[in-house]
Each structure stands twice: as C-alpha cells, then as structure tokens.
N, C-alpha and C. Protein backbone atom coordinates (compact mmCIF):
# COMPACT_ATOMS: atom_id res chain seq x y z
N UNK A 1 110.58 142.61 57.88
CA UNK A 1 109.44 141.82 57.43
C UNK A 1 109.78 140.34 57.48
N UNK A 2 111.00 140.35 57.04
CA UNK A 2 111.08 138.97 57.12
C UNK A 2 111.45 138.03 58.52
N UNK A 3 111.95 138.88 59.74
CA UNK A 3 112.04 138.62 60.91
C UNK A 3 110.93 138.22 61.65
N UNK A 4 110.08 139.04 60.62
CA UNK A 4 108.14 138.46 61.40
C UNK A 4 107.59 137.68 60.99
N UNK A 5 108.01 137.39 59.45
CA UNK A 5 107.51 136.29 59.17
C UNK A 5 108.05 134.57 59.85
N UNK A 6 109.30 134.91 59.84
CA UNK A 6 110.24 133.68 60.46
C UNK A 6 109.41 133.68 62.07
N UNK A 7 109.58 134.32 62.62
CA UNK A 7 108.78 134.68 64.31
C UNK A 7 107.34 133.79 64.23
N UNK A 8 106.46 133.95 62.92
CA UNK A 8 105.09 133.53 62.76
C UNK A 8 105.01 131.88 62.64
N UNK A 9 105.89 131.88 61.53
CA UNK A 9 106.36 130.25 61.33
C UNK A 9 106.29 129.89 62.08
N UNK A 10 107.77 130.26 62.98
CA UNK A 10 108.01 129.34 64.03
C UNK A 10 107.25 128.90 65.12
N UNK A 11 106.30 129.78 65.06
CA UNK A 11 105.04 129.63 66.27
C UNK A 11 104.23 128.61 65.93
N UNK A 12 103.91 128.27 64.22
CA UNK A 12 103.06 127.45 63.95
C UNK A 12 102.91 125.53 65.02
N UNK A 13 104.34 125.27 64.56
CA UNK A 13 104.40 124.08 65.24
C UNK A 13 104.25 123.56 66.50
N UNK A 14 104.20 124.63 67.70
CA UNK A 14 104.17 124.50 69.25
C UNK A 14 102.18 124.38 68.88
N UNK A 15 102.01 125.20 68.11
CA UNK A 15 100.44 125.39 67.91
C UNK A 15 99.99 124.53 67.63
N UNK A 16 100.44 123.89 66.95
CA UNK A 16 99.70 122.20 66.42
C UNK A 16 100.17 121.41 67.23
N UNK A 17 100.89 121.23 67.77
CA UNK A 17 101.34 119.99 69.07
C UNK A 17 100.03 120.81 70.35
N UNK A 18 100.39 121.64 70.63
CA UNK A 18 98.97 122.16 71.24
C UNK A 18 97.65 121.81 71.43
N UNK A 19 97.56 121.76 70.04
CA UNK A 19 95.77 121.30 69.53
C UNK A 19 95.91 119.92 69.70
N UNK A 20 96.35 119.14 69.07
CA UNK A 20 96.42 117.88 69.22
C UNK A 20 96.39 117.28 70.46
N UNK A 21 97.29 117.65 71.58
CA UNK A 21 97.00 117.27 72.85
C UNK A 21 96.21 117.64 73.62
N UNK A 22 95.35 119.00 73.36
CA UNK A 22 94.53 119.57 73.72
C UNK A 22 93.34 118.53 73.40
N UNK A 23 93.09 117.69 72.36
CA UNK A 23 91.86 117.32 71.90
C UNK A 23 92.48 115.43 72.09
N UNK A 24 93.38 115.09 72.84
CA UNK A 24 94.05 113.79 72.78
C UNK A 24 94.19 113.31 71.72
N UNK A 25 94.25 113.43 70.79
CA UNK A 25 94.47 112.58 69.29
C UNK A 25 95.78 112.52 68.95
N UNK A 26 96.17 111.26 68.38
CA UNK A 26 97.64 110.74 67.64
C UNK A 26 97.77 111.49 66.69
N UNK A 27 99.13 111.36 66.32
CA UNK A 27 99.91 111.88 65.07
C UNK A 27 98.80 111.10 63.92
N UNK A 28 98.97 109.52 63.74
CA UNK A 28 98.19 108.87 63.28
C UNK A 28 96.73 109.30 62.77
N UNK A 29 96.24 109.80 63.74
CA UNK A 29 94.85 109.79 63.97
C UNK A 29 94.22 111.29 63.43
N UNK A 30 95.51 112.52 63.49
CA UNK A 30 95.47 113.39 62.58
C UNK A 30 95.36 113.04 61.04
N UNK A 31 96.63 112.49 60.80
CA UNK A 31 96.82 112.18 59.90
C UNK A 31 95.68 111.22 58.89
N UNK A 32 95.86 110.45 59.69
CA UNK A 32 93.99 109.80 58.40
C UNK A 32 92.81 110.40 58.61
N UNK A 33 92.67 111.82 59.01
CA UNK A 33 91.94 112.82 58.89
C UNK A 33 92.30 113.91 58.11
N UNK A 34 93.56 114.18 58.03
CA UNK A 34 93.66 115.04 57.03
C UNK A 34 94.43 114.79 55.90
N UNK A 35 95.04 113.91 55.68
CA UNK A 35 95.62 113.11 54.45
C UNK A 35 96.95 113.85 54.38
N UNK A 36 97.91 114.15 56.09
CA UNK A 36 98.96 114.86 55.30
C UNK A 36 99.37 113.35 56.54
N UNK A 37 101.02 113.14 55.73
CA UNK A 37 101.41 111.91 56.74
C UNK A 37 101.53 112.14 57.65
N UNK A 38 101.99 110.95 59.15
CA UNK A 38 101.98 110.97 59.85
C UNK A 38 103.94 111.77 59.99
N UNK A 39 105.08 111.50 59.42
CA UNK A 39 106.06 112.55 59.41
C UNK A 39 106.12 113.49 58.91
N UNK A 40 105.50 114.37 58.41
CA UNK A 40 105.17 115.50 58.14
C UNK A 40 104.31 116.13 58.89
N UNK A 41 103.78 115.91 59.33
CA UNK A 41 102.96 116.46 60.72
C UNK A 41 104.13 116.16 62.02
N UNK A 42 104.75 115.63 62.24
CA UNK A 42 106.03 115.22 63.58
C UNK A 42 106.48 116.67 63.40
N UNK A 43 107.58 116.80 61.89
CA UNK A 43 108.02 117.16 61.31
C UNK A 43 107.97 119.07 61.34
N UNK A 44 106.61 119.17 61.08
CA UNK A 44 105.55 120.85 61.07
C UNK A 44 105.26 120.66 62.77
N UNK A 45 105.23 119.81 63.91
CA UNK A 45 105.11 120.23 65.31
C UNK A 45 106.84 120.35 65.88
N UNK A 46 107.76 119.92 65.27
CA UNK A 46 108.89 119.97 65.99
C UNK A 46 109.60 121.56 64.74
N UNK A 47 108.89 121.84 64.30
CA UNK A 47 109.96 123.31 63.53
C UNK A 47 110.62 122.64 62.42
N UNK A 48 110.60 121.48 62.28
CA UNK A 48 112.11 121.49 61.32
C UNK A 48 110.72 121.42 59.88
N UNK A 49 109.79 121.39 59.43
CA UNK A 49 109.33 121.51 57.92
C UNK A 49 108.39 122.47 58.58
N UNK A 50 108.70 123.23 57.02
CA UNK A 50 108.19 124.87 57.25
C UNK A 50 106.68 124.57 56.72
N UNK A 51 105.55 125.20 57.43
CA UNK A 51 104.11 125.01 57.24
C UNK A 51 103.93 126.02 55.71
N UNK A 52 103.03 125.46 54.83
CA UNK A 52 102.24 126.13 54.33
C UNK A 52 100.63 126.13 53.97
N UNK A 53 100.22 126.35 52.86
CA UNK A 53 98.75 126.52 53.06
C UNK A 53 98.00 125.22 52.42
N UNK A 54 98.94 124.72 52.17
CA UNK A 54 98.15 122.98 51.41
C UNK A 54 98.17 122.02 52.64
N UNK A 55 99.32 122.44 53.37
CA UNK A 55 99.52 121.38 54.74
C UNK A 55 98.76 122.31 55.37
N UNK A 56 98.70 122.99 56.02
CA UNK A 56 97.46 123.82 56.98
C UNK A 56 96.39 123.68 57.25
N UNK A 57 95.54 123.84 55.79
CA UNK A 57 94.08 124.38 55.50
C UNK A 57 93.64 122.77 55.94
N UNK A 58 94.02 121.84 55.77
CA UNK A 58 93.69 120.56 55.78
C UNK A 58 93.82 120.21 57.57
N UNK A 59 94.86 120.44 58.04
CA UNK A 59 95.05 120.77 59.79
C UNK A 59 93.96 121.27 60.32
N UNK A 60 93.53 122.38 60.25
CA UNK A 60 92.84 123.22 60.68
C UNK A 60 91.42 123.14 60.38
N UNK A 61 90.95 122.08 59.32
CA UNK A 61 89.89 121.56 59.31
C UNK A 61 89.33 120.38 60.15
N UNK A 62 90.71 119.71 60.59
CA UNK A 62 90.15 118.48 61.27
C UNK A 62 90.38 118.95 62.44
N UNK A 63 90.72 120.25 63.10
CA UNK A 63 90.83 120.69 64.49
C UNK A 63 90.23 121.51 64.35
N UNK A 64 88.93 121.97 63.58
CA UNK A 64 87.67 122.87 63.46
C UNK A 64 88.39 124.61 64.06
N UNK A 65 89.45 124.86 63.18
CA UNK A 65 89.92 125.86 63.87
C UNK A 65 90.14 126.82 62.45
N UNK A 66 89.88 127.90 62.75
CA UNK A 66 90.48 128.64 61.52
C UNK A 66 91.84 129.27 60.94
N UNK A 67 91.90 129.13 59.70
CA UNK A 67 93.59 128.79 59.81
C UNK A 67 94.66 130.09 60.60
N UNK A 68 93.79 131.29 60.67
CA UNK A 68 94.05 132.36 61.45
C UNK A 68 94.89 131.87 63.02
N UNK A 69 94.03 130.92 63.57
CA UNK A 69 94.45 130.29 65.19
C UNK A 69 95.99 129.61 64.63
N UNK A 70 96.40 129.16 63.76
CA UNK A 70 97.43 128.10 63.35
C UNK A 70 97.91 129.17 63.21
N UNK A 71 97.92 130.30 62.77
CA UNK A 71 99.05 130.99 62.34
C UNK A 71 99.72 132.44 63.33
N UNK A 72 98.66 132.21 64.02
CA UNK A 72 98.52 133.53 65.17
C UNK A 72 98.28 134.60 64.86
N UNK A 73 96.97 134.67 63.96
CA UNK A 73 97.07 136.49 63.14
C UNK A 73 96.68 136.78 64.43
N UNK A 74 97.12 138.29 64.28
CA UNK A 74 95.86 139.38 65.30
C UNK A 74 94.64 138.93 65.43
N UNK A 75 94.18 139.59 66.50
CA UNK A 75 92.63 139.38 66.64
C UNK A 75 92.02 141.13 66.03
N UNK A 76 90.74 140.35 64.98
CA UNK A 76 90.45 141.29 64.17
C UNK A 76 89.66 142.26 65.17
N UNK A 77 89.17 142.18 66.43
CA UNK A 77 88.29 142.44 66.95
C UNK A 77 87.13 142.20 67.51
N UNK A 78 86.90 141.54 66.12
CA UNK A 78 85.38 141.30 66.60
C UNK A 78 84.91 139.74 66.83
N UNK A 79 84.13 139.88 68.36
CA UNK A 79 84.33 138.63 69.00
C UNK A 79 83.30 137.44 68.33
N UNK A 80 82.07 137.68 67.54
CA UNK A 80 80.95 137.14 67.01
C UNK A 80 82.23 135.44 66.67
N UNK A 81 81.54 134.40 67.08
CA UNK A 81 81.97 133.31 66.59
C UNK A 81 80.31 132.91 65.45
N UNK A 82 81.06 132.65 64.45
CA UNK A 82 80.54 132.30 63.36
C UNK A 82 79.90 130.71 63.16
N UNK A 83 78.40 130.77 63.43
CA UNK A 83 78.28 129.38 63.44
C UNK A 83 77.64 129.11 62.27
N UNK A 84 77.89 127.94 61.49
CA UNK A 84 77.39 127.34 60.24
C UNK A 84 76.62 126.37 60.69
N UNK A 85 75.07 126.40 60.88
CA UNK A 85 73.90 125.70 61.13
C UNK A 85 73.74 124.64 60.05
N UNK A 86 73.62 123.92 59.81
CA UNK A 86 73.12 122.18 59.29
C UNK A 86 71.75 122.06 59.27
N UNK A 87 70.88 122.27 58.12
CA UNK A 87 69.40 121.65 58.16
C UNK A 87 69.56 120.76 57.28
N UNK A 88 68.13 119.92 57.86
CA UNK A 88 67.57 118.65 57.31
C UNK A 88 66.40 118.31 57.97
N UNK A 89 65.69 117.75 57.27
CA UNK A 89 64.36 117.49 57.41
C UNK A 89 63.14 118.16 58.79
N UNK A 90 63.31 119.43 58.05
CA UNK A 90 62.90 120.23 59.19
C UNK A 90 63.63 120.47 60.72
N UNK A 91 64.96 120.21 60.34
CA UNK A 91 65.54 120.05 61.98
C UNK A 91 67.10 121.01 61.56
N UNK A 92 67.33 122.44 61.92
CA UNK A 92 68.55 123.22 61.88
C UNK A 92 69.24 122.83 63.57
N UNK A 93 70.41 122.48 62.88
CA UNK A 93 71.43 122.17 64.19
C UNK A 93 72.87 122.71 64.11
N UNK A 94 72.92 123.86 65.30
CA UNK A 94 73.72 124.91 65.41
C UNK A 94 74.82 124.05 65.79
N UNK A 95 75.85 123.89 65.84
CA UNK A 95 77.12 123.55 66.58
C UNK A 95 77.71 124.24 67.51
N UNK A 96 78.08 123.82 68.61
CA UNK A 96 78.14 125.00 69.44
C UNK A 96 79.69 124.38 69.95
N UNK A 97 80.27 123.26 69.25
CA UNK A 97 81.56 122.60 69.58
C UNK A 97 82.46 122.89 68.02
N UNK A 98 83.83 123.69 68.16
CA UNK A 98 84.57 123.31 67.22
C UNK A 98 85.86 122.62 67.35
N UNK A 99 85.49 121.37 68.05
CA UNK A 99 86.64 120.28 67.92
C UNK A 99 86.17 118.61 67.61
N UNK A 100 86.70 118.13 66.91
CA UNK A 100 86.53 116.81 66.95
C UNK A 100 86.95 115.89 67.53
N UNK A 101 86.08 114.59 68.02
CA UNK A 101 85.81 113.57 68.79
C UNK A 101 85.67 114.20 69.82
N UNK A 102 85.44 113.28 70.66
CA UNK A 102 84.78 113.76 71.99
C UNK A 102 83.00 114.32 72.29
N UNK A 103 82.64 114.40 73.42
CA UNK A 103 81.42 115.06 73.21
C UNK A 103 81.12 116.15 72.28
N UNK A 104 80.03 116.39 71.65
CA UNK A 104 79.68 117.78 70.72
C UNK A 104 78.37 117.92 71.29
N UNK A 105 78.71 119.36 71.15
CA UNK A 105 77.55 120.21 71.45
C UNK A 105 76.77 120.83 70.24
N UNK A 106 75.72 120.89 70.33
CA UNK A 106 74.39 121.32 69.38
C UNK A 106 73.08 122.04 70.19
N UNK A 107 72.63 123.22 69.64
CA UNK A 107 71.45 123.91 69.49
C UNK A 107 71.13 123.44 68.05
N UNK A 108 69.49 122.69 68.51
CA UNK A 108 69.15 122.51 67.64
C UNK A 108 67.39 123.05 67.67
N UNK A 109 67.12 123.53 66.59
CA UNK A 109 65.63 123.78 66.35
C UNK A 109 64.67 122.99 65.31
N UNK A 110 63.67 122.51 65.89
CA UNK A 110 62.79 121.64 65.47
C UNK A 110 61.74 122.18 64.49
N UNK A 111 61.31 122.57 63.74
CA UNK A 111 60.54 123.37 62.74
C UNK A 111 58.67 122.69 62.95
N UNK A 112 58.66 122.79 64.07
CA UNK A 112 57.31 122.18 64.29
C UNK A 112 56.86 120.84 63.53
N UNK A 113 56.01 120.47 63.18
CA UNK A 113 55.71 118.87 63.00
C UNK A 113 56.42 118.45 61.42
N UNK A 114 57.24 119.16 60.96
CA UNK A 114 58.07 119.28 59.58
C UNK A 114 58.55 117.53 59.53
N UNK A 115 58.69 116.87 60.59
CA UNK A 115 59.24 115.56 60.76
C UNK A 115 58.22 113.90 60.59
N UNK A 116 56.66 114.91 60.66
CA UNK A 116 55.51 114.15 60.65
C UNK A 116 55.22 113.07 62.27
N UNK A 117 54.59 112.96 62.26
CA UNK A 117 53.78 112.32 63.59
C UNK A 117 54.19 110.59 63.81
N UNK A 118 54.51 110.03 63.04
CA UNK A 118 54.94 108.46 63.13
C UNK A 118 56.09 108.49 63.25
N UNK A 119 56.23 107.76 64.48
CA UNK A 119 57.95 107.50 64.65
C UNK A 119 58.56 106.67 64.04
N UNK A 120 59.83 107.48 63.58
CA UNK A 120 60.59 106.63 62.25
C UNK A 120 62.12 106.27 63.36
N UNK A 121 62.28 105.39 63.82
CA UNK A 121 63.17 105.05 65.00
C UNK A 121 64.03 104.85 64.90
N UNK A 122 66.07 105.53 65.05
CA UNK A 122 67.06 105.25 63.98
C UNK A 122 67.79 104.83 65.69
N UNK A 123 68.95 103.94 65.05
CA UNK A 123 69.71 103.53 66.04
C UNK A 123 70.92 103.67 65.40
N UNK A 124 71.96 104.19 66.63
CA UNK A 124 73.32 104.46 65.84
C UNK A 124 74.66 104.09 67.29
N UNK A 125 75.32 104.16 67.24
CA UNK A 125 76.87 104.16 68.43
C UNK A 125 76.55 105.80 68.49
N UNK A 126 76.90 105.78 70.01
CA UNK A 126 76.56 106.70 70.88
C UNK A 126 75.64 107.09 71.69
N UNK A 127 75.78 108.16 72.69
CA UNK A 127 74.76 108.21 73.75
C UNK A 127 74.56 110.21 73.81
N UNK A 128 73.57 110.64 73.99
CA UNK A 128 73.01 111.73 73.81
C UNK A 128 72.54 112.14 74.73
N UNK A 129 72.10 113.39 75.10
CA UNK A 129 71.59 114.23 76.20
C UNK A 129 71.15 115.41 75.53
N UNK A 130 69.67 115.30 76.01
CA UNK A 130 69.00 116.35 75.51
C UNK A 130 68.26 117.51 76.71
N UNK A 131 67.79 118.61 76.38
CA UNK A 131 67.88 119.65 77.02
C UNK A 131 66.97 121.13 76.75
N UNK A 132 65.66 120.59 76.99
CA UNK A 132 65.00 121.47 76.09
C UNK A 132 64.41 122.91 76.72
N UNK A 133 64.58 123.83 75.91
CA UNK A 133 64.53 125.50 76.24
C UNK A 133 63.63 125.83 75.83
N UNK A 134 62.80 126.04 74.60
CA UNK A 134 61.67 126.18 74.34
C UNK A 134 60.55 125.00 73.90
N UNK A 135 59.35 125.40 73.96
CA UNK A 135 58.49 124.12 73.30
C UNK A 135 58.48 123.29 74.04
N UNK A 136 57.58 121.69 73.16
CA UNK A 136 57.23 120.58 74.06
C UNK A 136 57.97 119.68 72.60
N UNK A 137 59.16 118.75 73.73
CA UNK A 137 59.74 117.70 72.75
C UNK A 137 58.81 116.48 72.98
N UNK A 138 58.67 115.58 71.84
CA UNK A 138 58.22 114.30 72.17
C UNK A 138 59.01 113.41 71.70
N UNK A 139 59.98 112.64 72.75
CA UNK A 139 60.78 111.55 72.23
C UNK A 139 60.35 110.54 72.48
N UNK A 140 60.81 109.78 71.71
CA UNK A 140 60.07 108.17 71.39
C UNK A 140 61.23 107.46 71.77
N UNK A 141 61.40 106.45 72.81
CA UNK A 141 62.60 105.91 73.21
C UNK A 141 62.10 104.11 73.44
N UNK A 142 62.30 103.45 72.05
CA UNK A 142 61.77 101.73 72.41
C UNK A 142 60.70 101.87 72.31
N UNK A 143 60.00 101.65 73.37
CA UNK A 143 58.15 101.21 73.34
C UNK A 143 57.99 102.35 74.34
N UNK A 144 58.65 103.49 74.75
CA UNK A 144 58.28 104.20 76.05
C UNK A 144 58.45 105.60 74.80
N UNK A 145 57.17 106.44 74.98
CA UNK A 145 56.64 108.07 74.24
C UNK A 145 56.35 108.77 75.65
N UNK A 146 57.39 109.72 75.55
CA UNK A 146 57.41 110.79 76.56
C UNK A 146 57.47 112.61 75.75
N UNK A 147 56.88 113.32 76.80
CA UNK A 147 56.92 114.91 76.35
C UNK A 147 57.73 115.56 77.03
N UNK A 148 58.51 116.09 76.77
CA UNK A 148 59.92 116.98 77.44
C UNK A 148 59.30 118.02 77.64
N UNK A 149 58.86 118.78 78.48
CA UNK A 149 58.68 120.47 78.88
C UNK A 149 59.94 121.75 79.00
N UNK A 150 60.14 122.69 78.96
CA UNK A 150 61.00 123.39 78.86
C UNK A 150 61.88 123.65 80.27
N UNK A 151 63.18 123.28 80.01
CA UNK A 151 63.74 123.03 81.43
C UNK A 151 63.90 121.27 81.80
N UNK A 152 63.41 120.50 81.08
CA UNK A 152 63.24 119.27 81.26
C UNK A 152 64.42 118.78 80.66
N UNK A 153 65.71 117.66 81.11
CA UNK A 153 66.19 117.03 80.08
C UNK A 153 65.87 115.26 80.04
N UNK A 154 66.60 114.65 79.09
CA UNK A 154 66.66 113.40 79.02
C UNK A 154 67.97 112.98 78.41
N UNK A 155 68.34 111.77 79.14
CA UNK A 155 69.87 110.93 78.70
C UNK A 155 69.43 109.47 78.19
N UNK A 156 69.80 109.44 76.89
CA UNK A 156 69.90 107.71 77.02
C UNK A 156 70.95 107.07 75.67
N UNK A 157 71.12 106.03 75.82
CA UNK A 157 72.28 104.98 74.93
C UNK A 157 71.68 105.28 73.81
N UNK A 158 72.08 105.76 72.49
CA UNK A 158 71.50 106.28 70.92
C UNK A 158 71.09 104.28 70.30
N UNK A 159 71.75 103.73 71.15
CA UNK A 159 71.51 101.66 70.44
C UNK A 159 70.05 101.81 70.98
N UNK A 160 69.80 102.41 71.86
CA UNK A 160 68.46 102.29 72.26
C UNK A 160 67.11 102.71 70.79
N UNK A 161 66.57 102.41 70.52
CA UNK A 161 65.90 102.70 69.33
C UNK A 161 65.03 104.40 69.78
N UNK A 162 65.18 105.25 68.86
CA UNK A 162 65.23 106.57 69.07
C UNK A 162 64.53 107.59 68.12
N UNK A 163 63.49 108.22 68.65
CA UNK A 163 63.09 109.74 67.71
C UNK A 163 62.32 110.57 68.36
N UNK A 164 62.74 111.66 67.82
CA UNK A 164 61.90 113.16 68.62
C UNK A 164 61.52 114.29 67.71
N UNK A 165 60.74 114.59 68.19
CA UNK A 165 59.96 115.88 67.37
C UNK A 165 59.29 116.52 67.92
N UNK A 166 58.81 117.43 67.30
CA UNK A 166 57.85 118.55 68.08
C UNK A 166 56.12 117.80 68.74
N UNK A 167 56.05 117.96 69.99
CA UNK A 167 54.92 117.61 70.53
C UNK A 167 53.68 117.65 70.09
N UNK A 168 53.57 119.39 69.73
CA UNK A 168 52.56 119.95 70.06
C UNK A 168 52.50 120.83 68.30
N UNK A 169 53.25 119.95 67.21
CA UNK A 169 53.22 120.77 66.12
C UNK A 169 54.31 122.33 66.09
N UNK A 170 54.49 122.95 67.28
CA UNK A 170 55.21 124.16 67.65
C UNK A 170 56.64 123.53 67.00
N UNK A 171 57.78 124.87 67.06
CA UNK A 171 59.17 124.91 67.23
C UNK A 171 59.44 124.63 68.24
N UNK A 172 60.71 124.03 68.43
CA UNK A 172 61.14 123.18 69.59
C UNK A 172 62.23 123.84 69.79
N UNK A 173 62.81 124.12 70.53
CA UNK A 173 64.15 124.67 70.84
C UNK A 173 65.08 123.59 71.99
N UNK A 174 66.28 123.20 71.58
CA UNK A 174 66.64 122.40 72.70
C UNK A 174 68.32 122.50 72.35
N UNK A 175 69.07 121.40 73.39
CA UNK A 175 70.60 121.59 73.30
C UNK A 175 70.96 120.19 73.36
N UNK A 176 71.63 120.55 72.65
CA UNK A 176 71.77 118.39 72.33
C UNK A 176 73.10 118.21 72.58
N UNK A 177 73.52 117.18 73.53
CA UNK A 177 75.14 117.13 74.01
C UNK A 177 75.24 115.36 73.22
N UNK A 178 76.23 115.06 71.94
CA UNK A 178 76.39 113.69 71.86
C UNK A 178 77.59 113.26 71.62
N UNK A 179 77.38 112.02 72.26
CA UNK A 179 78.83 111.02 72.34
C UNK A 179 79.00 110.19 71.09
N UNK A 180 79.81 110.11 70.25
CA UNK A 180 79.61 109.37 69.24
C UNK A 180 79.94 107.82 69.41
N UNK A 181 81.51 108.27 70.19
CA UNK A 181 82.10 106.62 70.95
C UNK A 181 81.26 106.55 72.47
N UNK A 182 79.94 107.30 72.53
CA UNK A 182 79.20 106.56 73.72
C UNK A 182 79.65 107.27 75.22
N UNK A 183 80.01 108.34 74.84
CA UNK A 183 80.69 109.25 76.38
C UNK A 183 79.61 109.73 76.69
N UNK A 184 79.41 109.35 78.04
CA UNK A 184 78.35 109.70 78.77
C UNK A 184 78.87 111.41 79.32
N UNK A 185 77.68 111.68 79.63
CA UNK A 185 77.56 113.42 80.33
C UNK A 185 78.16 113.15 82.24
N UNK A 186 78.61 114.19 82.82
CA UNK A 186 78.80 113.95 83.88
C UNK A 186 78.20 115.05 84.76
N UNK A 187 77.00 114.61 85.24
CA UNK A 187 76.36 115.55 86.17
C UNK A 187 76.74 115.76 87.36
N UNK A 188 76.74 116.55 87.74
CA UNK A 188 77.05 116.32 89.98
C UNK A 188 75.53 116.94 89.88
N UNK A 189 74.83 116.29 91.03
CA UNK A 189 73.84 116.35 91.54
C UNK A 189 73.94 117.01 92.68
N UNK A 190 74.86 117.42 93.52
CA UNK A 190 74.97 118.17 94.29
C UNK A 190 76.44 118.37 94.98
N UNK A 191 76.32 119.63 95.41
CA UNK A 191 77.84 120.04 95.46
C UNK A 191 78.83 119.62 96.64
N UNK A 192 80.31 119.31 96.16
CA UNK A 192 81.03 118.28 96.88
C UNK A 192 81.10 119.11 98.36
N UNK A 193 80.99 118.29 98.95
CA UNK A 193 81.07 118.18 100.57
C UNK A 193 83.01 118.32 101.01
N UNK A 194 82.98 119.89 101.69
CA UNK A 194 84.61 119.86 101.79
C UNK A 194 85.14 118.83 103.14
C-alpha cells in the first residue's frame, strides 16, 4: 500500500509541470492565482515537497481540473463531463472550456426577450465570436443592429460598444468563443494548397 501510494505522489509533480505548460502560464502566474508561493509550487513540480490537499485543491482550481487528474485516480468510467452552467439575467452559459486564459468556449442560451428590447451596450477588453444554432440573435454592435440566423456567425473587438438578445422574443441558442486579452479566432477559409 504504501509502494502505491509513494508511485501516486510521485506522479503528482510531472502532472503539474504538465498543466502549466500545457496552458503557458508562469510559476508566478500560478501562483497569484492560487495563493500557494511561487517555491512551493517549483518545489511540488520537481518531487522534492510532497503534495497534499490544501496545496492541490487550490492547483486544480486555477487549472479547472479535478483534483482526481492531479492525482491520477482511475477512471471511474463514466465519460459524462460535468458542466456547471452560469445564469444571469435571462442568459445560462454552459462552459465548454476547462482551462484558464486563453480563448473560452461557451454554449450559451438566451431565454427569449428575458433581457428586454433596448440596448443596454457594455464594453469590456476582449474580442468574441459568436455562432448561432438555434433562433434569431439580434446584436447591436455601435450604431449598426443586425439579426443572426441559425448557422450565421459574427466576430468583433468587445471595445466596440456591444449587446445581443433574442430577435424574435424566442430562445436563442448559440456558441460563444471569447478572448479576454483580445485573441482573435483563426479561421482558414479554405483548404491549404499542397
């Protein structure tokens, strides 16, 4: 028992140097995200300080991972990824990304005119791409009101003054890709020429 447990440990730290470079982020940059220092995190990726569940649970939150992945349990089986949806003001937004910075992904559903008819226009850092599957979106972008149809998307800078809602009063169904530091989407428009 205790040969497996030592075996489990030791796996922890290749695992977190892993994630971290997997998602480009500093020691630093962990660290004033999860409030454990920046040598103690070196420290838990090189083996020499043994992980536990106060240093972990805090890891594994800012790398949207469950502490199961940090530790390498078995896989229980069952493949269902568990998404925790976010409402507000008539608007549920699925996450469909569990890592931080970088682009995030969202399914989000619009609860029909729950948002009211006057555009309330928010501006923030970042740039967005939207993507709509069901329903008619109506985004309001500056002085330009357009209707998204299903299959339709739209890209633009979030500084741009911004709001959307349901067109037509209906549920809206759509997929929202956003940049927070402003990372644009990268389309190919058509396929590379060998």
């Amino acid at each position: 028992m205790t040969t497996d447990l030592t075996g489990v440990l030791d796996a922890v730290g290749p695992r977190l140097r892993a994630l971290r470079t997997q998602r480009t982020l500093t020691l630093g940059e962990v660290s004033a995200a999860s409030g454990v220092s920046v040598s103690t995190l070196s420290r838990l990726e090189s083996g020499q300080r043994r992980p536990n569940l106060e240093l972990l649970l805090p890891i594994a939150q800012v790398y949207g991972v469950p502490l199961d992945d940090l530790v390498g349990a078995p896989a229980t089986g069952d493949p269902r990824i568990h998404l925790r949806p976010v409402e507000y003001a008539g608007v549920t937004a699925i996450p469909l990304t569990r890592r931080p910075g970088g682009v995030q992904a969202f399914k989000m559903v619009l609860a029909g005119d729950a948002r009211g008819s006057e555009p309330d226009q928010q501006v923030h850092e970042g740039y967005e791409w939207l993507y709509v599957l069901n329903g008619s979106l109506r985004l309001v972008l500056g002085d330009k009101d357009f209707v998204l149809k299903p299959g339709e998307a739209a890209e633009f800078d979030t500084r741009t003054p911004h709001w959307f809602t349901s067109a037509d009063g209906n549920p809206v169904e759509l997929i929202s890709l956003f940049g927070q530091q402003g990372e644009r989407m990268h389309v190919r428009a058509r396929p590379k020429r060998p």
